[in-house]
Protein backbone atom coordinates (compact mmCIF):
# COMPACT_ATOMS: atom_id res chain seq x y z
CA UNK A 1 103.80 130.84 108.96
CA UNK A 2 106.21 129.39 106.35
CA UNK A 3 104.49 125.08 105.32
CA UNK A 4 107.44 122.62 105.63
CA UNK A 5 107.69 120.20 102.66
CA UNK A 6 109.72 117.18 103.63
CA UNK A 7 111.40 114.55 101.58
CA UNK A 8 111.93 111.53 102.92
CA UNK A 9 112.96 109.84 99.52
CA UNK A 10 115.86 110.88 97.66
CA UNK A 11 114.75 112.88 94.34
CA UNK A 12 117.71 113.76 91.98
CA UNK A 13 118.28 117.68 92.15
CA UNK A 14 116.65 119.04 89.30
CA UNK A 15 113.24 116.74 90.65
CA UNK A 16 113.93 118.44 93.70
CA UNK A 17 113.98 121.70 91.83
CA UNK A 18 110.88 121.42 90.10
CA UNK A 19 109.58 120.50 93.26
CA UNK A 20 110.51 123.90 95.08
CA UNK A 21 109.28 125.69 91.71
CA UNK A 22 105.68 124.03 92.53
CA UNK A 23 105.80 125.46 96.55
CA UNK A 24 108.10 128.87 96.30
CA UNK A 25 108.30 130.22 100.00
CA UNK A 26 107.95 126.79 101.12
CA UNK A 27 110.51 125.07 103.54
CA UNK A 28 111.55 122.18 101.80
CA UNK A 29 113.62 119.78 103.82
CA UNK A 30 116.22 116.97 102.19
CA UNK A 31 117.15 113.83 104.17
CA UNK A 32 120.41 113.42 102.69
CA UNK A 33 121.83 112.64 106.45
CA UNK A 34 119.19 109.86 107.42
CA UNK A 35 118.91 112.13 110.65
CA UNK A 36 116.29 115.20 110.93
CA UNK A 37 115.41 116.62 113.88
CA UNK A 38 111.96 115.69 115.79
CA UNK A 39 111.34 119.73 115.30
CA UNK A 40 111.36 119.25 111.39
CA UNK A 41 109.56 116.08 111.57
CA UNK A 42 106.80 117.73 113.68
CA UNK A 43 106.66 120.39 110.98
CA UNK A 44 106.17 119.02 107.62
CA UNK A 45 102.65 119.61 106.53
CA UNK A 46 103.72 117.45 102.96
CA UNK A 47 105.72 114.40 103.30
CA UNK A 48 107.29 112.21 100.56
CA UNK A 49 108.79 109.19 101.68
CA UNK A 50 108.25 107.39 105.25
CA UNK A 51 110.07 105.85 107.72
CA UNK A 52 110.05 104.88 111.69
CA UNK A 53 111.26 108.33 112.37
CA UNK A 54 108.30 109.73 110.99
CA UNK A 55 105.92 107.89 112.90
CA UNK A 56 107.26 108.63 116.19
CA UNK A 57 106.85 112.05 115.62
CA UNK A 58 102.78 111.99 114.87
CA UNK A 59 100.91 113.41 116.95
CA UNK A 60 97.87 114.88 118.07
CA UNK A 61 99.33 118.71 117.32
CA UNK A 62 101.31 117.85 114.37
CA UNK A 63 101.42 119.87 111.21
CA UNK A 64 100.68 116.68 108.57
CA UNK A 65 98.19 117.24 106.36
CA UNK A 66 99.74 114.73 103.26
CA UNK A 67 101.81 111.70 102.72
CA UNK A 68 102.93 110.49 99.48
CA UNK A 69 104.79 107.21 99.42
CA UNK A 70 107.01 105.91 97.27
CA UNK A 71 105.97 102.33 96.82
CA UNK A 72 102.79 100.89 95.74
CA UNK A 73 102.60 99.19 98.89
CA UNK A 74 101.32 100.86 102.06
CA UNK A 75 101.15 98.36 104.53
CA UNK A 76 104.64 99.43 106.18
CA UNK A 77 102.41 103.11 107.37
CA UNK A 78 100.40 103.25 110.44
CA UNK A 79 96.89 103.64 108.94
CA UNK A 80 95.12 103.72 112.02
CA UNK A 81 96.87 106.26 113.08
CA UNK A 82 97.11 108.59 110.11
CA UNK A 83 93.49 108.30 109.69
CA UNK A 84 92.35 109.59 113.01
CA UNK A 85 94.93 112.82 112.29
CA UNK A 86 92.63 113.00 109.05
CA UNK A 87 95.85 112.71 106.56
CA UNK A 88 95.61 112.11 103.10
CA UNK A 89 97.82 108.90 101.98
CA UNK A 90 98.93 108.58 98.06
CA UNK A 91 100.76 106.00 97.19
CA UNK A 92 103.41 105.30 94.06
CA UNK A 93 101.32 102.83 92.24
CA UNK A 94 101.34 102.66 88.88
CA UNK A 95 105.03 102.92 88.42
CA UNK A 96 106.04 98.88 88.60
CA UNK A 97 104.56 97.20 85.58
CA UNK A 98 107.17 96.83 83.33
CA UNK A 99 109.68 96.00 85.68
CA UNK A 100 108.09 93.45 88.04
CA UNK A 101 106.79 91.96 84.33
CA UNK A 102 110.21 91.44 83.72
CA UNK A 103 111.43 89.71 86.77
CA UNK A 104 108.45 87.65 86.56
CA UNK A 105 108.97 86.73 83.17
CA UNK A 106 113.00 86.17 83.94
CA UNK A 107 111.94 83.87 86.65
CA UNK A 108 109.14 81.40 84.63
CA UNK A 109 111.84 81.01 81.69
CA UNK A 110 114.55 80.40 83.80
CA UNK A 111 112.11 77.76 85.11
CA UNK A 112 110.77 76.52 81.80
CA UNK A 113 114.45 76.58 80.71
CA UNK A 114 115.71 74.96 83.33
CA UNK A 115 118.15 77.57 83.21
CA UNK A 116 118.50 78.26 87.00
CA UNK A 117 120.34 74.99 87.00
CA UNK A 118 122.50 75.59 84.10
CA UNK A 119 123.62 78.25 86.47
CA UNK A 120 124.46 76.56 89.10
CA UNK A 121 126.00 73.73 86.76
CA UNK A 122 128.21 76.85 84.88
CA UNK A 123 129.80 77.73 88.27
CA UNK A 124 130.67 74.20 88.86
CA UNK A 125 132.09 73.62 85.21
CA UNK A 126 129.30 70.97 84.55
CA UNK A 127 127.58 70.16 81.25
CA UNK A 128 124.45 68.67 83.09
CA UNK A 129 121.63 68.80 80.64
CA UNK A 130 118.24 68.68 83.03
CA UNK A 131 115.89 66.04 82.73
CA UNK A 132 112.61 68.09 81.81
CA UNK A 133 112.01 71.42 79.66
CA UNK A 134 109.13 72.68 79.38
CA UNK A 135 107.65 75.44 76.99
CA UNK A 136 104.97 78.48 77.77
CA UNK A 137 102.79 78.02 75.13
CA UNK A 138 99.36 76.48 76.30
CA UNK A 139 100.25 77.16 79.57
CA UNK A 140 97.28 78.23 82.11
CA UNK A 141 98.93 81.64 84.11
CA UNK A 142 96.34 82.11 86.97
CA UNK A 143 96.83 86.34 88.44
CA UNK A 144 95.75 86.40 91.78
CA UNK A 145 95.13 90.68 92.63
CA UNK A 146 94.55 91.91 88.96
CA UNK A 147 96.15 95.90 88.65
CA UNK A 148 98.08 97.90 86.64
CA UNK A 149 101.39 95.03 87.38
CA UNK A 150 98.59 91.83 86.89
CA UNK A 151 97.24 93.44 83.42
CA UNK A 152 101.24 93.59 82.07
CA UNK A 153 101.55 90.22 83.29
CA UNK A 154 98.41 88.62 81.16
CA UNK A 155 99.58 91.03 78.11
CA UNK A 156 103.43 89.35 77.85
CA UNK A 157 101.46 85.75 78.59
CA UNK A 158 99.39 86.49 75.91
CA UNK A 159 102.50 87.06 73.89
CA UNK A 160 103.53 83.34 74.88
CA UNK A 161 100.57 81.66 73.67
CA UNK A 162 99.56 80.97 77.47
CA UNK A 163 95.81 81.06 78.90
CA UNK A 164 95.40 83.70 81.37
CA UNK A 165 93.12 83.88 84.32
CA UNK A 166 92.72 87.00 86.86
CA UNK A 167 90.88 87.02 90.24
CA UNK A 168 90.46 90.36 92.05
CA UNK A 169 86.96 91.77 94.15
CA UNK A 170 85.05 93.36 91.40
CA UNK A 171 85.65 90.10 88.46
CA UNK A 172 85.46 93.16 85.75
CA UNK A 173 87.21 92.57 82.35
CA UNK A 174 90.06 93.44 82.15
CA UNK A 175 92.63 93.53 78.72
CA UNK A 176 94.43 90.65 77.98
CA UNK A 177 93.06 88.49 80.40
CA UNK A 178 90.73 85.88 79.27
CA UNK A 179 88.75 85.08 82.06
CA UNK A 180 87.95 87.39 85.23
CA UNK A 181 86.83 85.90 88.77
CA UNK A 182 86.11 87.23 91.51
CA UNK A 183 87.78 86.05 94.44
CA UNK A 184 85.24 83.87 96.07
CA UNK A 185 86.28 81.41 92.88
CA UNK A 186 89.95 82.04 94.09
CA UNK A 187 90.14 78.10 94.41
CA UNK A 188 88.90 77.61 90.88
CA UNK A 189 91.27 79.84 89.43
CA UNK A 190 94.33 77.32 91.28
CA UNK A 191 92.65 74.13 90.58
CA UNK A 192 93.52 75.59 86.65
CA UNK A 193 96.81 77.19 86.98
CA UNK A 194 99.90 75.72 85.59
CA UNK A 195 101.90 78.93 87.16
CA UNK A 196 99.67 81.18 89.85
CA UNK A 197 101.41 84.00 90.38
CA UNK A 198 100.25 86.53 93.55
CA UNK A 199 100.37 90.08 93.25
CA UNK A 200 98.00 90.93 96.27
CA UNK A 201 98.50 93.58 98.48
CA UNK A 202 98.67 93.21 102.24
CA UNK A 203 95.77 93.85 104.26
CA UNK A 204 93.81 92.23 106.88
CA UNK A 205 91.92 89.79 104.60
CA UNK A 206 95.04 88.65 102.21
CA UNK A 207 97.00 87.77 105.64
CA UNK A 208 98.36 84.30 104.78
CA UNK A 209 95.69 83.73 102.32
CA UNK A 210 98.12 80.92 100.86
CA UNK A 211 97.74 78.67 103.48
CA UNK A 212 98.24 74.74 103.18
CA UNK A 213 94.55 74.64 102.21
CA UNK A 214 95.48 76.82 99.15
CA UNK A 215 98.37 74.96 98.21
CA UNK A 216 97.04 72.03 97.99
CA UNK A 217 94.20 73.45 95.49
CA UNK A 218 97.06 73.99 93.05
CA UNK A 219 97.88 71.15 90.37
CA UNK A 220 100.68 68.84 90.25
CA UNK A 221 104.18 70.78 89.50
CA UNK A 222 102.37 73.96 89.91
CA UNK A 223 104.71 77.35 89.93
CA UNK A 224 104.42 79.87 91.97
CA UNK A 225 105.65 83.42 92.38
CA UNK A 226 105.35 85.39 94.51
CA UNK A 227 105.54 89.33 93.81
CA UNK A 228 102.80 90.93 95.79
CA UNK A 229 103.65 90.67 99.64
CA UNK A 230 105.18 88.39 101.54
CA UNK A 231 103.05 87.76 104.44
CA UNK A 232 100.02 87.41 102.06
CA UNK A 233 101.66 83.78 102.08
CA UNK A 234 102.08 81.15 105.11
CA UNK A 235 105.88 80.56 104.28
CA UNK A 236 105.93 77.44 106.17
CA UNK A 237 102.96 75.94 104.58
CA UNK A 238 104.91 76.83 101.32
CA UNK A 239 107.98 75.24 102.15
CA UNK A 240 106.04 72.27 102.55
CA UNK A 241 104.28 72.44 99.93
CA UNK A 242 107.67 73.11 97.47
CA UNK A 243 109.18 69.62 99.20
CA UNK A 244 106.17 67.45 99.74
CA UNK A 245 103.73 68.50 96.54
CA UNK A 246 102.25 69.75 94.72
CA UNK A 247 104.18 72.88 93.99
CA UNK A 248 106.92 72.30 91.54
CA UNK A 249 108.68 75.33 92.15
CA UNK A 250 108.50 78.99 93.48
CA UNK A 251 110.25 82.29 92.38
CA UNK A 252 109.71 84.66 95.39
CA UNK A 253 110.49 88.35 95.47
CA UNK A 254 108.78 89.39 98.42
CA UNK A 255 109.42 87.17 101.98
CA UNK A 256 107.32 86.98 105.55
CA UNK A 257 110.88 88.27 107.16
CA UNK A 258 113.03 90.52 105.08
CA UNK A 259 115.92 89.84 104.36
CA UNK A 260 115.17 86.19 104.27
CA UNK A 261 117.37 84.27 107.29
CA UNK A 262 120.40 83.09 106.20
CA UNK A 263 119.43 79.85 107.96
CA UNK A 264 116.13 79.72 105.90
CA UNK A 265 115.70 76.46 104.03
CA UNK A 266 114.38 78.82 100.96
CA UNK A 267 117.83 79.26 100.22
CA UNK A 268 118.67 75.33 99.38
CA UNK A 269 115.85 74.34 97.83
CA UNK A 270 116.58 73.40 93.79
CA UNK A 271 113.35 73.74 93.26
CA UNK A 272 113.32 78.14 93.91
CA UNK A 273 114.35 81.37 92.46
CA UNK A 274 115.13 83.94 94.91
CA UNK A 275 115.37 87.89 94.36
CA UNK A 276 115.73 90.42 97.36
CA UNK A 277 112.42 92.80 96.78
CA UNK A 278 113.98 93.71 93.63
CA UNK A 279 110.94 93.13 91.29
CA UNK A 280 109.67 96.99 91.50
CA UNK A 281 113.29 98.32 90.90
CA UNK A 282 114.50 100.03 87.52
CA UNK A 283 116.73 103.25 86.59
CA UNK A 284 113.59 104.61 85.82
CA UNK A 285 112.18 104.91 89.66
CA UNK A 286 112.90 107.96 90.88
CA UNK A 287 111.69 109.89 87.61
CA UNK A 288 108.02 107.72 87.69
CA UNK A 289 107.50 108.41 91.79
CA UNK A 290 108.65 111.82 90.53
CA UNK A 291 105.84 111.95 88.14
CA UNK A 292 102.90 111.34 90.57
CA UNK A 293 104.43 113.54 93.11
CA UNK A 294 104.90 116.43 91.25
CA UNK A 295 101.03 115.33 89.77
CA UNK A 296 99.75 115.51 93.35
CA UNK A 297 101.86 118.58 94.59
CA UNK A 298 99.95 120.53 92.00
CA UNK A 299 96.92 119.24 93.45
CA UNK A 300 97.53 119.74 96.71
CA UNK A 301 98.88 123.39 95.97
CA UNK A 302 94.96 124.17 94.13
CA UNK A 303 92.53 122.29 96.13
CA UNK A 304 93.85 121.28 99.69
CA UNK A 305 94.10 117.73 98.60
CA UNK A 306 95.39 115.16 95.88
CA UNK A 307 93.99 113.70 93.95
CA UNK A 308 95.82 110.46 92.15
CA UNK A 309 96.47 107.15 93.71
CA UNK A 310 94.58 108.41 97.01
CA UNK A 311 94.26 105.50 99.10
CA UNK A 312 90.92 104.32 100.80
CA UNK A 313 91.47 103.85 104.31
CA UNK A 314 88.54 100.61 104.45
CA UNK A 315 90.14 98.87 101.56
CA UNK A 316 94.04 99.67 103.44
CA UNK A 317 94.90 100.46 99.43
């Protein structure tokens, strides 16, 4: 019987052509609608993408052997689930760095500049110097969840002249930053930190792991940012934190509830930079989760399995 391939996300079509060069006699299904039927959802034994429609159709007698996702992030995928049906789960990590560097780096000048204001004062035909700037050099940059996105984040401090310290489970070196904890001296690393910036994925254990305990570890006029995941962070507690000390100020990609209320006090707040889950995005995306598909599909096609960016089902990444 003739293996369905399905694609979920959106290749261009010469990725999706060196896709069906990989699997010839293959079925290899496009969602170009949005709508697929639950037969061809029930099918695919490869599947590159995900959404709600996908899970509704697992089931004990499905066909899935493989999903590949297109984010770093897996936390959106019924684990549980796929685990028990024994499916392998590779995710699209790897592929952020240099972009989610850059928004991070566009947000702490903007804040160092005080140039978030200067936007705000340009619409309104001001010339409002602001009271304070401030420069990165000598600067402590705490990483909290030290990767392939936290590693290009201590590199371009480096280039600043800032300090940089990195917490993840292991503590091993890692380049460019100059001190490694593990995260039992998570409250260390904050006590330190002139900008803390959070990068952790979401599981189980990182579940509003900035609480108002956490916040209030952090030093006076403390940044933070936020590009990891947004429950990882008790928004509330936050909020507080921005308006009553001692966080100065807060550039936030990711958010609890997406998109982030319109009623949300986020939005008012002087004091915070907001992007909409933009920090991963670049013309480059499709060709990179191209890259590690097309890896894996040749994988998959010689062993049964693949075998880059596999994700370990007790660690949820």
């Amino acid at each position: 019987m003739m293996s369905t391939l399905l694609l979920l996300f959106q290749f261009k079509p010469d990725q999706v052509e060196q896709i069906r060069k990989l699997v010839p006699g293959w079925t290899i299904v496009t969602d170009e609608t949005g709508k697929m039927t639950r037969e061809q959802l029930a099918d695919a034994e490869i599947v590159c993408g995900w959404n709600s429609s996908m899970e509704e159709a697992l089931s004990s007698d499905c066909k899935l052997k493989w999903v590949q996702t297109s984010s770093a992030g897996i936390d959106k995928l019924p684990l549980a689930q796929l685990q028990r049906l024994a499916v392998h789960v590779t995710s699209a990590s790897g592929i952020h760095p240099v972009s989610m560097a850059e928004t991070l780096f566009g947000m702490l000048l903007a804040f160092s500049r005080n140039l978030h204001h200067a936007i705000r004062h340009q619409s309104q035909r001001q010339w409002k110097p602001s009271e304070r700037y401030h420069q990165l050099t000598g600067r402590t940059m705490g990483i909290i969840g030290v990767g392939a996105i936290g590693a290009e984040f201590a590199r371009l401090a480096g280039a600043f002249g800032m300090r940089t310290l990195g917490v993840r489970r292991s503590a091993l070196p890692v380049p460019c930053v100059d001190k490694m904890y593990d995260m039992e001296h998570l409250d260390e690393v904050l006590s330190q930190s002139d900008v803390v910036v959070n990068v952790l994925p979401y599981t189980a254990e990182t579940h509003h792991l900035f609480n108002a305990e956490r916040f209030q570890q952090m030093k006076p006029n403390a940044l933070f940012f936020n590009m990891g995941r947004g429950a990882s962070v008790d928004t509330d507690a936050m909020v507080r934190a921005l308006e009553e000390g001692p966080l100065g100020g807060a550039g936030l990609d990711v958010f609890e509830a997406e998109p982030l209320p319109g009623d949300h006090p986020l939005w008012t707040m002087d004091n915070v930079i907001i992007t909409p889950h933009i920090g991963g995005w670049t013309d480059h995306y499709k060709q990179r989760v191209a890259d590690i598909f097309l890896h894996n599909l040749q994988a998959y096609v010689a062993t049964g399995k693949p075998d880059r960016n596999v994700v370990d089902y007790e660690r949820s990444y």
